[in-house]
C-alpha atoms as a PDB file:
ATOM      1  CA  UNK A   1       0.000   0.000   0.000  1.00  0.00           C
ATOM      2  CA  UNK A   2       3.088   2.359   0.937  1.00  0.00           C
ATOM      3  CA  UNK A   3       3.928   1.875  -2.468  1.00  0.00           C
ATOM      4  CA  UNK A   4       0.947   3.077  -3.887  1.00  0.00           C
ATOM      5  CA  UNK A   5       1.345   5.853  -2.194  1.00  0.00           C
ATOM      6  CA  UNK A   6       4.483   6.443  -2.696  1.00  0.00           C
ATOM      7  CA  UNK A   7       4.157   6.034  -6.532  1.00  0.00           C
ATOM      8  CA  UNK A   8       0.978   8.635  -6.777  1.00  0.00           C
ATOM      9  CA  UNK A   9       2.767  11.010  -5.234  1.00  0.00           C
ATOM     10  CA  UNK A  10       6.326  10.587  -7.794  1.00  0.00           C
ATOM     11  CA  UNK A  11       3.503  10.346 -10.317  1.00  0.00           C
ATOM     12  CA  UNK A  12       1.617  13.649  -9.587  1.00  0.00           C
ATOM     13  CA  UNK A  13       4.965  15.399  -8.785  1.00  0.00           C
ATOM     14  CA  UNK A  14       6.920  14.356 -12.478  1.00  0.00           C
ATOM     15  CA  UNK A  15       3.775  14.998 -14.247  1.00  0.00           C
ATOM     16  CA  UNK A  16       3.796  18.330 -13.377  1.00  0.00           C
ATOM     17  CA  UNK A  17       6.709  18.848 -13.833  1.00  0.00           C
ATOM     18  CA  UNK A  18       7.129  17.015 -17.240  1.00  0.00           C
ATOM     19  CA  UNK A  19       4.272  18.286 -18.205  1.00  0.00           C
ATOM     20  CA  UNK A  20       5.386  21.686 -17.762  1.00  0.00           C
ATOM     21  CA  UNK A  21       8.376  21.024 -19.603  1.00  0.00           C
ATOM     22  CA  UNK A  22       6.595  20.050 -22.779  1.00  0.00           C
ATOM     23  CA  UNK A  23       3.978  22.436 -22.431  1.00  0.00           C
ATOM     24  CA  UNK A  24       7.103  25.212 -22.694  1.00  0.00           C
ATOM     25  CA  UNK A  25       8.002  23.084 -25.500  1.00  0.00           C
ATOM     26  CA  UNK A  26       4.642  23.292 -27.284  1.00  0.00           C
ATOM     27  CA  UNK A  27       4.420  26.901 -26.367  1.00  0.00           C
ATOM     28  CA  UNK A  28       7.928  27.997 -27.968  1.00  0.00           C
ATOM     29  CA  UNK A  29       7.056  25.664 -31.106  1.00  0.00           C
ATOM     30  CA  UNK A  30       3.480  27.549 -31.553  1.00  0.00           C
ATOM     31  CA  UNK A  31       5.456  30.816 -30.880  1.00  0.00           C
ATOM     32  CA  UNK A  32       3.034  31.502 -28.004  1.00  0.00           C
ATOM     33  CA  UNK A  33       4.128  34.586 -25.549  1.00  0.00           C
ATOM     34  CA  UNK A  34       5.628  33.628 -21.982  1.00  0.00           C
ATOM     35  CA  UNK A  35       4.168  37.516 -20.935  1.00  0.00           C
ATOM     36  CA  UNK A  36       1.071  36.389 -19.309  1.00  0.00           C
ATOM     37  CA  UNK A  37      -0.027  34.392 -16.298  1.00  0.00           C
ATOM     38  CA  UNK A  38       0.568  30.880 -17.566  1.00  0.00           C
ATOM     39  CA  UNK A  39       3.790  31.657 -19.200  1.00  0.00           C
ATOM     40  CA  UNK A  40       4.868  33.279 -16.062  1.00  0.00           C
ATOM     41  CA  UNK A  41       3.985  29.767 -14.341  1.00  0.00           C
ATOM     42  CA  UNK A  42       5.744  27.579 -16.956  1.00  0.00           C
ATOM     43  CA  UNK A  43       9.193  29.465 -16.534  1.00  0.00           C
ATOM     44  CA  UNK A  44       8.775  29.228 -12.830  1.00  0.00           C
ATOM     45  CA  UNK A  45       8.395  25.745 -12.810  1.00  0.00           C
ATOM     46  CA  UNK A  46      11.110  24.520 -15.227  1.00  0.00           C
ATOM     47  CA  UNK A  47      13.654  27.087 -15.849  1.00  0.00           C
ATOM     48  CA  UNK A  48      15.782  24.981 -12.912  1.00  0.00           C
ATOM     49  CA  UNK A  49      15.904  22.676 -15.302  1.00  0.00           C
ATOM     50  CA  UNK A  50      15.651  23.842 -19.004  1.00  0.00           C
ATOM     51  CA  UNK A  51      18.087  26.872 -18.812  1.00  0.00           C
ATOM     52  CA  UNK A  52      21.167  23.892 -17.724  1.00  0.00           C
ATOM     53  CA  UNK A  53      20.368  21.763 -19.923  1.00  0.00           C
ATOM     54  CA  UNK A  54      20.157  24.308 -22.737  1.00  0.00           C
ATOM     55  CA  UNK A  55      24.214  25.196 -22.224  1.00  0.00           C
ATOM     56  CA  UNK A  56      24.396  21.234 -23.551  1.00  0.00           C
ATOM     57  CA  UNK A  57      21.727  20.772 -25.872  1.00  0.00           C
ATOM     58  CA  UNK A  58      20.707  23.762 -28.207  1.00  0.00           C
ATOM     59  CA  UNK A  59      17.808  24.678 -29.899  1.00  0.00           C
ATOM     60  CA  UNK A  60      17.256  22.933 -33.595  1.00  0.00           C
ATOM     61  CA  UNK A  61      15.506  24.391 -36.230  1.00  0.00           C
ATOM     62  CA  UNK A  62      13.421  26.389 -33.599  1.00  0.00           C
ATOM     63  CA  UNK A  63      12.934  22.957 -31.573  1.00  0.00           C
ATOM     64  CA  UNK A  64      13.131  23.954 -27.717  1.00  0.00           C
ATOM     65  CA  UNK A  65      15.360  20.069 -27.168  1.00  0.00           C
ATOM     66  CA  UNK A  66      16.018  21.474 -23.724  1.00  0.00           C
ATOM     67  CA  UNK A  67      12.771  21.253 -22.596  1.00  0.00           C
ATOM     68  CA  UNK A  68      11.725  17.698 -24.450  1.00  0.00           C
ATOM     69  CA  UNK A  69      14.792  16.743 -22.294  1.00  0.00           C
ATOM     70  CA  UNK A  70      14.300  18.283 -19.216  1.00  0.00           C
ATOM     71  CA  UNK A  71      10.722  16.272 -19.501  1.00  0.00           C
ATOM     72  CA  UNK A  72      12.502  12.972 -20.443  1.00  0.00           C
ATOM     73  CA  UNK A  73      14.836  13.286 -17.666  1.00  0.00           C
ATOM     74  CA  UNK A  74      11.886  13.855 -14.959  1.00  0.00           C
ATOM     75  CA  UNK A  75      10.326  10.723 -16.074  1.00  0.00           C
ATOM     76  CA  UNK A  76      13.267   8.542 -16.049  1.00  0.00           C
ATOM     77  CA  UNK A  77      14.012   9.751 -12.707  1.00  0.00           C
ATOM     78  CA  UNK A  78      10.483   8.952 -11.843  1.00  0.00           C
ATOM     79  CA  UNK A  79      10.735   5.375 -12.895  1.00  0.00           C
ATOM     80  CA  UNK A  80      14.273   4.764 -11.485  1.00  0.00           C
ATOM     81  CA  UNK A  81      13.195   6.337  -7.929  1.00  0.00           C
ATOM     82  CA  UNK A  82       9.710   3.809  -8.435  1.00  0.00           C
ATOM     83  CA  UNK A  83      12.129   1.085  -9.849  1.00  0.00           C
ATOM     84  CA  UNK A  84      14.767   1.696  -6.636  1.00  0.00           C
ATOM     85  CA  UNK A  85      12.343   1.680  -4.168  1.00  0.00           C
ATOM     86  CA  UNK A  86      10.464  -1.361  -5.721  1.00  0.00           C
ATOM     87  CA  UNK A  87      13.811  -3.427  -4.695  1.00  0.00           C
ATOM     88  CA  UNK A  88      14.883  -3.435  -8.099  1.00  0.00           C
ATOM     89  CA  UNK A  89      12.796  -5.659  -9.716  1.00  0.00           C
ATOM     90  CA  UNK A  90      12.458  -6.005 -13.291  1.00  0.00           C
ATOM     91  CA  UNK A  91      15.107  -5.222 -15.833  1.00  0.00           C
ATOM     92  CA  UNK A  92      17.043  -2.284 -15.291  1.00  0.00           C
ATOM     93  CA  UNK A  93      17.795  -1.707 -19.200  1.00  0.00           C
ATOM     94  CA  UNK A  94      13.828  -1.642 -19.935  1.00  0.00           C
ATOM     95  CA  UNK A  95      13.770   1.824 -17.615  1.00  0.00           C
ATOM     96  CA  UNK A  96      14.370   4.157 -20.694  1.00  0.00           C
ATOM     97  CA  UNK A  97      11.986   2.652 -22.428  1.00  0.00           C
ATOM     98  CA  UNK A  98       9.152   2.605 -19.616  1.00  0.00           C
ATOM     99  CA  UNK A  99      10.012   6.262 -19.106  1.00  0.00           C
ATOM    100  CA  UNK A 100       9.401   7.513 -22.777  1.00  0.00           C
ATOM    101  CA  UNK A 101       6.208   5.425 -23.126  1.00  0.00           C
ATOM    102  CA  UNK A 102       5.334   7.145 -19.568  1.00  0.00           C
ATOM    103  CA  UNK A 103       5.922   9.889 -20.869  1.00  0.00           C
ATOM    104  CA  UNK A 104       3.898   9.492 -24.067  1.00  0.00           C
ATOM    105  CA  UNK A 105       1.126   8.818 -22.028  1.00  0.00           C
ATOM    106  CA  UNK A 106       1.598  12.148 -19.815  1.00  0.00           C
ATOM    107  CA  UNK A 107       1.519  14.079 -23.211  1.00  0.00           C
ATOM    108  CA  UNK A 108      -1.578  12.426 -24.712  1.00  0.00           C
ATOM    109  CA  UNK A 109      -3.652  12.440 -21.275  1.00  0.00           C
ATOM    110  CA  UNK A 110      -2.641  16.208 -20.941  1.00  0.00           C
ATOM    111  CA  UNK A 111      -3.101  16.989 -24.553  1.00  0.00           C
ATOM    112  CA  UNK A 112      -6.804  15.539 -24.160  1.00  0.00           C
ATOM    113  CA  UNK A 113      -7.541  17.997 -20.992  1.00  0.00           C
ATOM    114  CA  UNK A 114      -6.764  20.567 -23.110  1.00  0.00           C
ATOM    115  CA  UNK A 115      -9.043  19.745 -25.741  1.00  0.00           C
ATOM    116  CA  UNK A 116     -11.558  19.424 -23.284  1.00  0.00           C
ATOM    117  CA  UNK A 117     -10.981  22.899 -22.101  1.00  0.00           C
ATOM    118  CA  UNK A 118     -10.336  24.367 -25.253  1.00  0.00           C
ATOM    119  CA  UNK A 119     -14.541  22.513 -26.180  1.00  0.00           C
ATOM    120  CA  UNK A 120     -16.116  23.936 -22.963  1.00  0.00           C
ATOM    121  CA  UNK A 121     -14.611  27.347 -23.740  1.00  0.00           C
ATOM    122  CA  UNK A 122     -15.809  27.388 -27.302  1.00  0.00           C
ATOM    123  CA  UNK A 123     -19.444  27.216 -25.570  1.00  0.00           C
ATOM    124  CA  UNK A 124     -18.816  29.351 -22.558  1.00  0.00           C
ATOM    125  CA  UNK A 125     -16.594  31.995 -23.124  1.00  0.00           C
ATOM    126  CA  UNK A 126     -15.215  31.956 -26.944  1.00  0.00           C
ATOM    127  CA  UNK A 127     -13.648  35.220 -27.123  1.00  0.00           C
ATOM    128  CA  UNK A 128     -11.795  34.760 -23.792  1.00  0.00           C
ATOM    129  CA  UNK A 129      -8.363  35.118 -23.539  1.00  0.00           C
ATOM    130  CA  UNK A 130      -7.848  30.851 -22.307  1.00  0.00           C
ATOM    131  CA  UNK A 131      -9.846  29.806 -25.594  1.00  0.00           C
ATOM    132  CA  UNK A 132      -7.443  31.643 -28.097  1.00  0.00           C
ATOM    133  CA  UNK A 133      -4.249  30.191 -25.893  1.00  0.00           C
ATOM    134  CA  UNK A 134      -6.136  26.487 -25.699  1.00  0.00           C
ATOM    135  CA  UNK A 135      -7.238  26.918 -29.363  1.00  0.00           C
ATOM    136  CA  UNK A 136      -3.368  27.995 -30.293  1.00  0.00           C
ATOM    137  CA  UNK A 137      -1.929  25.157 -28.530  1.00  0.00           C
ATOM    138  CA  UNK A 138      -4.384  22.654 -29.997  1.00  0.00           C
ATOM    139  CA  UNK A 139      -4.483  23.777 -33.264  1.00  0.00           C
ATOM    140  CA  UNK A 140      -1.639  21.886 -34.706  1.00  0.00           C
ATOM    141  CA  UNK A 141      -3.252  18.512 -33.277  1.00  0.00           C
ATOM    142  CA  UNK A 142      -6.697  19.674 -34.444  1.00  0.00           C
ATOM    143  CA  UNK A 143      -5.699  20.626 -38.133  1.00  0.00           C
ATOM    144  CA  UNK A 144      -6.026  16.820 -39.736  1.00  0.00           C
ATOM    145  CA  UNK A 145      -8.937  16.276 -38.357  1.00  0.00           C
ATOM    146  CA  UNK A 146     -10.348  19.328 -39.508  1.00  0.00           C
ATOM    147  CA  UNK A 147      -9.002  18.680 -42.557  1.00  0.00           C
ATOM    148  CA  UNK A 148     -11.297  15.304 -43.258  1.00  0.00           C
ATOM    149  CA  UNK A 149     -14.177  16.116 -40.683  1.00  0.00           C
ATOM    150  CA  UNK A 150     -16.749  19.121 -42.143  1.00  0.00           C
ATOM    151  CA  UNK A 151     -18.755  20.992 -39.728  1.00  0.00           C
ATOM    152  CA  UNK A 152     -22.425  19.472 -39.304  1.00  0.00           C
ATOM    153  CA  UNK A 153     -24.680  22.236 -38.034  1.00  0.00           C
ATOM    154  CA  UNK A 154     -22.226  24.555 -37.843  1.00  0.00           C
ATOM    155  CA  UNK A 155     -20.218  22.044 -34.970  1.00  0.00           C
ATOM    156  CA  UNK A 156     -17.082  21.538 -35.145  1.00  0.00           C
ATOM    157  CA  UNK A 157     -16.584  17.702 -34.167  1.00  0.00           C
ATOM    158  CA  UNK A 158     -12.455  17.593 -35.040  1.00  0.00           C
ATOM    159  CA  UNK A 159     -12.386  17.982 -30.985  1.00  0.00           C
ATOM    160  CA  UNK A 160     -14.093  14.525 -30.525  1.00  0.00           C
ATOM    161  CA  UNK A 161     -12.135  12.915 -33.348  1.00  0.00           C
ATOM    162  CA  UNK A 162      -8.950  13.837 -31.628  1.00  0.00           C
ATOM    163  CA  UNK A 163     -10.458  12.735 -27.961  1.00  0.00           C
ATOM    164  CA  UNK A 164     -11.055   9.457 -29.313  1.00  0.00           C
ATOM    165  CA  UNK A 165      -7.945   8.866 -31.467  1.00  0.00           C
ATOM    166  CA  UNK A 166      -5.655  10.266 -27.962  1.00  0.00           C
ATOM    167  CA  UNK A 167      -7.645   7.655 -25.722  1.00  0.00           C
ATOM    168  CA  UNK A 168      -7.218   4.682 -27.842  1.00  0.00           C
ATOM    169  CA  UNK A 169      -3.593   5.793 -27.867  1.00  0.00           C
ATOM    170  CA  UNK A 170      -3.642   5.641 -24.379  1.00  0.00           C
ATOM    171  CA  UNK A 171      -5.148   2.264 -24.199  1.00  0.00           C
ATOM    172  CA  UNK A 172      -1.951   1.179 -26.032  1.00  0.00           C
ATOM    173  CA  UNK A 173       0.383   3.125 -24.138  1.00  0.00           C
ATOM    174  CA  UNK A 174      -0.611   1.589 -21.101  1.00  0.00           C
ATOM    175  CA  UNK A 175      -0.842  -1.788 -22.351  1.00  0.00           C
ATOM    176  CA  UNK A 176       2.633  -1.183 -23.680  1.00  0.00           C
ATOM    177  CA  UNK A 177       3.701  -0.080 -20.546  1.00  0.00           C
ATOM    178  CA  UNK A 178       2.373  -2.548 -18.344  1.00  0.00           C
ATOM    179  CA  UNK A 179       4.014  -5.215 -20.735  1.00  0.00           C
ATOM    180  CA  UNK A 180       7.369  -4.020 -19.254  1.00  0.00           C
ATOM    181  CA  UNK A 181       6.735  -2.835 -15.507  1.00  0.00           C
ATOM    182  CA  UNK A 182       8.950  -4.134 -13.031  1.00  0.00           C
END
């Protein structure tokens, strides 16, 4: 049970801080400003680690790799403190692996909470300052759906299409995953 525990917690705390990491990834890629509140948030929370790690791993082609890292370090730390404390059980050499498909799973399961917001503040609010950042950060996910799915009624359903295809992916992920826990 300690372990439970013990594993929500490492779970809640490298999500968030993964999570912030590639949001600050997704945010430089969309060219979205860091001057407002959430931008504020998302330096506070990872410049500890991004601004290091950028003296070693540079920008490509307007890729922020520093941050993609910083998130892919959290969650390998994350399994190798939940691997460690297991006794170290299972194979050691799978950890990378668990910790990218981990993290997979923290971008698609965040990614759909943001289409969820971005769909709630298309019907409450759509002028609002969150629905043009949501709808920003979403678009790029959003456009192939769009692409193949017309509006019916004036609806757009590309939202839906993209909450389905990101929770089947997450039925795989954590099959995947649970293929190779230790």
């Amino acid at each position: 049970m300690w372990m439970q525990m013990v594993n929500m917690v490492l779970e809640v705390l490298a999500g968030l801080v993964a999570g912030t990491c590639l949001l600050r990834f997704v945010m430089q890629w969309q060219r979205i400003s860091f001057q407002q509140p959430l931008g504020r948030f998302v330096f506070a929370v990872t410049d500890w680690l991004v601004l290091p790690l950028r003296k070693v791993v540079p920008a490509v082609a307007g890729w922020d790799l520093s941050s993609l890292l910083g998130a892919c370090l959290v969650k390998l730390a994350q399994f190798g403190l939940v691997w460690f404390l297991a006794g170290g059980r299972g194979e050691l050499a799978l950890l990378p692996l668990v910790s990218l498909v981990g993290l997979a799973q923290l971008a698609v399961s965040a990614l759909g909470a943001l289409v969820l917001v971005l769909a709630v503040m298309s019907w409450v609010n759509p002028g609002s300052p969150m629905h043009l950042l949501s709808d920003r950060l979403c678009a790029p996910f959003l456009r192939p759906f769009r692409r193949w799915i017309p509006l019916i009624g004036g609806v757009d359903l590309s939202p839906l299409a993209l909450l389905l295809v990101l929770q089947l992916l997450g039925i795989a992920l954590a099959q995947l995953q649970m293929g190779w826990m230790f």
